[in-house]
N, C-alpha and C. Protein backbone atom coordinates (compact mmCIF):
# COMPACT_ATOMS: atom_id res chain seq x y z
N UNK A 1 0.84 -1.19 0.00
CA UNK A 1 0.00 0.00 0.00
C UNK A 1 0.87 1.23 0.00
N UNK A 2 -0.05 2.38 -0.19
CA UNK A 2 1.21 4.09 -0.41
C UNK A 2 1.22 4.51 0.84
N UNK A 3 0.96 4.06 2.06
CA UNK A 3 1.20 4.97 3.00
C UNK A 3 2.65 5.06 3.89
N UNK A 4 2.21 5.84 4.64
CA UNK A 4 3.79 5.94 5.91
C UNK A 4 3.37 4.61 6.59
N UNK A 5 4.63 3.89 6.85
CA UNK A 5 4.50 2.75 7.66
C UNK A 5 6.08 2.77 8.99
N UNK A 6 5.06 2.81 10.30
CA UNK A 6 6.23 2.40 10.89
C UNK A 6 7.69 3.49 11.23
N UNK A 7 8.53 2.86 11.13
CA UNK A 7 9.79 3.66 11.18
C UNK A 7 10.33 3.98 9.76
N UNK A 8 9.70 3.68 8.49
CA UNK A 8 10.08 3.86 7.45
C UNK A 8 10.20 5.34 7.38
N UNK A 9 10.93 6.11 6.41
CA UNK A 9 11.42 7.03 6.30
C UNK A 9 10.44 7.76 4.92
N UNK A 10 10.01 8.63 4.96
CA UNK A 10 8.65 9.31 3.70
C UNK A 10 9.64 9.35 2.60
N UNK A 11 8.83 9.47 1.63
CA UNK A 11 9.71 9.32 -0.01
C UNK A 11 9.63 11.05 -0.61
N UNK A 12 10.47 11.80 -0.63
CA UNK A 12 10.72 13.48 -1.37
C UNK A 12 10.88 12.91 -2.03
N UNK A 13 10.04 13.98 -3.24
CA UNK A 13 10.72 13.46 -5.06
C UNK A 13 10.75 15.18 -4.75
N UNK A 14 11.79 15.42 -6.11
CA UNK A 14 12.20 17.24 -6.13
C UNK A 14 11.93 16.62 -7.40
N UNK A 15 10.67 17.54 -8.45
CA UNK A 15 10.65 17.76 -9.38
C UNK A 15 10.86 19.19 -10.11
N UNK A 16 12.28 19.12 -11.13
CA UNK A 16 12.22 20.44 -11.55
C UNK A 16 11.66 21.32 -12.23
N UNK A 17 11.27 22.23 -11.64
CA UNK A 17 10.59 23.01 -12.93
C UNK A 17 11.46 23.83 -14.08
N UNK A 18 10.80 22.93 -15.36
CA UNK A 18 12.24 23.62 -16.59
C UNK A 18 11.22 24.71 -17.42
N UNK A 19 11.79 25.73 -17.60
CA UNK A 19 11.58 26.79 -18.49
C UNK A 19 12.20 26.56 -19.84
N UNK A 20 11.70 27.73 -20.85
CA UNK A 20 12.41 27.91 -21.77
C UNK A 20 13.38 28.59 -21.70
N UNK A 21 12.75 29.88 -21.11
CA UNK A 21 13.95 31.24 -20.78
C UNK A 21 14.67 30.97 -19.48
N UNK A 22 15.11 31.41 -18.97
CA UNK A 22 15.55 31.64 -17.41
C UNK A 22 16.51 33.05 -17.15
N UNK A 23 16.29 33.43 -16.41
CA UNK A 23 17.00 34.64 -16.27
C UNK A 23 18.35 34.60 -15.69
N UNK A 24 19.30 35.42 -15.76
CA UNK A 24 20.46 35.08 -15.98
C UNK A 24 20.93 36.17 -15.59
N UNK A 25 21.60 36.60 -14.14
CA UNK A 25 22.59 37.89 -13.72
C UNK A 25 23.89 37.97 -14.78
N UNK A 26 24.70 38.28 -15.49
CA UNK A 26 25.91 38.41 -16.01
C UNK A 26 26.95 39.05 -14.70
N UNK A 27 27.75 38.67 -14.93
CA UNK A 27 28.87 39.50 -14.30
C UNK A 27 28.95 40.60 -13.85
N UNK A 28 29.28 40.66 -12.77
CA UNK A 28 29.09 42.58 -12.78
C UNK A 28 30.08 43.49 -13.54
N UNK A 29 31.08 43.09 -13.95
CA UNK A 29 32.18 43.73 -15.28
C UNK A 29 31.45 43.79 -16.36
N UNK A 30 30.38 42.84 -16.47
CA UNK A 30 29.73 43.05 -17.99
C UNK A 30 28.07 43.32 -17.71
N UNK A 31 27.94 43.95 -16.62
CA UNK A 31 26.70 43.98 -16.30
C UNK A 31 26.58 45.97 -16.99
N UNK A 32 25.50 46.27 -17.41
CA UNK A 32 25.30 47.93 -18.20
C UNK A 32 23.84 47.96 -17.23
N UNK A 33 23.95 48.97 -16.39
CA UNK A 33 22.59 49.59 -16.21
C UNK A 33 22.41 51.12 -16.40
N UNK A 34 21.27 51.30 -17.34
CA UNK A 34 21.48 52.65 -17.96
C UNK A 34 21.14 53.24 -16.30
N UNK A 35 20.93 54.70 -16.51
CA UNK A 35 20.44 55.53 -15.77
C UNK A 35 19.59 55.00 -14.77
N UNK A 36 18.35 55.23 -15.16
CA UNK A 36 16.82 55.26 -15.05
C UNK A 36 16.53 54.12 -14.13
N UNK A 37 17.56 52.93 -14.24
CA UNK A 37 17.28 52.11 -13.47
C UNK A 37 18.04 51.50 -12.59
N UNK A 38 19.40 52.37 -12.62
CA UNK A 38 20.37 52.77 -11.69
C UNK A 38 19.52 53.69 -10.74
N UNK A 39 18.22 54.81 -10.80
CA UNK A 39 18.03 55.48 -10.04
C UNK A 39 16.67 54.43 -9.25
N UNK A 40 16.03 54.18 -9.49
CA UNK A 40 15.35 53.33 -9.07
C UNK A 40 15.65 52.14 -8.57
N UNK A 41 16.79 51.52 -8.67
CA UNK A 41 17.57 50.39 -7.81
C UNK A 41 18.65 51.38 -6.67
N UNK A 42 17.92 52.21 -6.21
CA UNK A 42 18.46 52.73 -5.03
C UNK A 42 18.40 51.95 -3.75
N UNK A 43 17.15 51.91 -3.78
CA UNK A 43 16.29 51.08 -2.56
C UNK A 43 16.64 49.81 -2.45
N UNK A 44 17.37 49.53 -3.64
CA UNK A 44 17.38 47.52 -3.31
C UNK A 44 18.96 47.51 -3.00
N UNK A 45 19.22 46.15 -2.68
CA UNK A 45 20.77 45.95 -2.24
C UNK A 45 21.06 44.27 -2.67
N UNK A 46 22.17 44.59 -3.53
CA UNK A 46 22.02 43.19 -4.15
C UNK A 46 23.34 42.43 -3.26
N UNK A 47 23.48 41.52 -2.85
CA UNK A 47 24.35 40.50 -2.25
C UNK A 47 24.28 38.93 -2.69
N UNK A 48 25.55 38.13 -2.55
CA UNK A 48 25.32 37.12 -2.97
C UNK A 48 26.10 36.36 -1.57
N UNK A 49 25.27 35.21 -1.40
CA UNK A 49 26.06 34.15 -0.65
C UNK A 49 25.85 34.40 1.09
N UNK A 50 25.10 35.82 1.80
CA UNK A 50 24.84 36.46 2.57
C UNK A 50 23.87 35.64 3.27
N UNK A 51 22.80 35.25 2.76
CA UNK A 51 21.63 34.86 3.44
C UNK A 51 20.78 33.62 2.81
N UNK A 52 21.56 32.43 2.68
CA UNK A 52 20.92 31.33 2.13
C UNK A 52 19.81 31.33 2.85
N UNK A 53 20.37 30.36 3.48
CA UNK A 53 18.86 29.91 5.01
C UNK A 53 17.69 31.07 4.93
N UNK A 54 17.95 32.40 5.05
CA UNK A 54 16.69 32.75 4.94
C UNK A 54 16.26 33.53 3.81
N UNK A 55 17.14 33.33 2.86
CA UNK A 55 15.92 32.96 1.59
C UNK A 55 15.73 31.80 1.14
N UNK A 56 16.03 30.56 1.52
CA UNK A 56 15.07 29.90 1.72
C UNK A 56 13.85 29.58 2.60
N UNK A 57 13.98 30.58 3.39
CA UNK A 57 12.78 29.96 4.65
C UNK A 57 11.75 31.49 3.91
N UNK A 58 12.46 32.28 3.52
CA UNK A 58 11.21 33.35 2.49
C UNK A 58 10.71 32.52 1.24
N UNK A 59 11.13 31.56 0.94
CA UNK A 59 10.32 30.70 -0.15
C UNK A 59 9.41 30.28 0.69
N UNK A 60 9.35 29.18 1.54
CA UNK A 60 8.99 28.39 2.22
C UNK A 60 7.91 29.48 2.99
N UNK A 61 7.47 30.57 3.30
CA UNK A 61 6.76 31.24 3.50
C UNK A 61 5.70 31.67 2.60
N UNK A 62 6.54 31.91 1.54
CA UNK A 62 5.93 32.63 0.78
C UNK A 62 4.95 31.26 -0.61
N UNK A 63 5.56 30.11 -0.54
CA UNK A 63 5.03 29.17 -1.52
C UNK A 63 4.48 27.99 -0.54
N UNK A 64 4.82 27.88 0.99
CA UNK A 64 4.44 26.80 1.78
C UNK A 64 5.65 25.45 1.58
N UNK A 65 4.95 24.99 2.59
CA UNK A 65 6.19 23.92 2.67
C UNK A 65 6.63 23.08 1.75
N UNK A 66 5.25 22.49 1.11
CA UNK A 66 5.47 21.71 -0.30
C UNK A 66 5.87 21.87 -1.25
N UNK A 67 6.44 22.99 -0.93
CA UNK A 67 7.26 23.99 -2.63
C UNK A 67 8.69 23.74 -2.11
N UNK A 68 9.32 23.12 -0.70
CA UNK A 68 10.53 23.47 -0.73
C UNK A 68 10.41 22.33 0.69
N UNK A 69 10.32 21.29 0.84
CA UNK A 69 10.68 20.35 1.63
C UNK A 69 11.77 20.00 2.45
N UNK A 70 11.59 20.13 3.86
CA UNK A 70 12.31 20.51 4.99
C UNK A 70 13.63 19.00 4.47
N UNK A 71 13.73 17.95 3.87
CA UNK A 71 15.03 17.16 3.62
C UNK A 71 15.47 17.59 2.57
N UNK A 72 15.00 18.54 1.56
CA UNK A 72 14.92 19.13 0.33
C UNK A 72 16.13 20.42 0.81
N UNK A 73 15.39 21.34 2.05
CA UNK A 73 16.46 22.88 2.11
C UNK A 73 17.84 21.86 2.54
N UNK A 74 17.58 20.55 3.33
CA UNK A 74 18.70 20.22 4.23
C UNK A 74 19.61 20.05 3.45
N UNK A 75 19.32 19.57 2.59
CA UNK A 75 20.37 18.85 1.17
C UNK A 75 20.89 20.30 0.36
N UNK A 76 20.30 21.23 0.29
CA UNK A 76 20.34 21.98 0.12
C UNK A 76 21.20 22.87 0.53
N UNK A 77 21.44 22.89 1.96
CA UNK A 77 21.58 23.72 2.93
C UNK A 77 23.19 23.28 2.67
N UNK A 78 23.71 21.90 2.91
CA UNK A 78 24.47 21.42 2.87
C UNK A 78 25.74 20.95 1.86
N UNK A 79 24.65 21.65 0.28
CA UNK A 79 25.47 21.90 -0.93
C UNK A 79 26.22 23.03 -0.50
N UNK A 80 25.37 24.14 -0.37
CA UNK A 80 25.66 25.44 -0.22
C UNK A 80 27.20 25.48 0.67
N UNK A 81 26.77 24.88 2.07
CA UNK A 81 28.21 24.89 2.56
C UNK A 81 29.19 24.73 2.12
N UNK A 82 29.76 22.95 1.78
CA UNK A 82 30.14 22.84 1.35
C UNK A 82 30.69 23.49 -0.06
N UNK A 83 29.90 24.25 -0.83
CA UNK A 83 30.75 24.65 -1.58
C UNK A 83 31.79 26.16 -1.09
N UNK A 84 30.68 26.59 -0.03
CA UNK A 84 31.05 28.10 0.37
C UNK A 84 32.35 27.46 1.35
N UNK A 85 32.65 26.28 1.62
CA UNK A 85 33.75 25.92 2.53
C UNK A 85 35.17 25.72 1.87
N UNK A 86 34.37 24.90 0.56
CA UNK A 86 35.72 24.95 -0.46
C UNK A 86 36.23 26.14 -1.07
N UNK A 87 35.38 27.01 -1.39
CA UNK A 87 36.16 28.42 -1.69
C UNK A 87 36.81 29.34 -0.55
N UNK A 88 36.39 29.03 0.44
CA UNK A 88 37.25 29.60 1.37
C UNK A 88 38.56 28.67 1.48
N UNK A 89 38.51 27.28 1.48
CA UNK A 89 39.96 26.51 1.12
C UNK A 89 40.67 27.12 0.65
N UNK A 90 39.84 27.27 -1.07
CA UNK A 90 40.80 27.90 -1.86
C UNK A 90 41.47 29.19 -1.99
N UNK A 91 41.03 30.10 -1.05
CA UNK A 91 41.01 31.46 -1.01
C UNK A 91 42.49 31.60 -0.36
């Protein structure tokens, strides 16, 4: 039968969602923002690598849990390190 049994462990499937397009930051050496939207990106503050964990837990708010599954961020959580551990190796 499909249910939870016991001490068995629940089954996550991560299915991806594929686009055609996807959006794509460039470099900031090759990044051009005219004016207009240099003045209007006043207010925002762009960072990278700052705040995994809680943008993922702003998904997970914002789409519910089933959009982003608590063994799903863990695995997750744990790429991230790991890679942010090896570049500090390498640094």
């Amino acid at each position: 039968s499909g249910g939870h049994h016991g001490s068995e462990e629940p089954l996550y499937v991560l299915l991806p969602k594929l686009h055609r397009e996807r959006c794509l930051l460039r470099l900031p050496h090759a990044l051009r923002i005219d004016r207009g939207a240099r003045k209007r990106s006043r207010k925002y503050r762009l960072t990278v690598d700052l705040a995994f964990s809680e943008v993922m837990q702003g998904c997970v708010e914002q789409h519910g849990e089933s959009w982003l599954w608590p063994p799903v961020r863990k695995i997750f959580t744990s790429m991230f390190q790991e890679q942010h551990n090896a570049m500090r190796r390498a640094a």
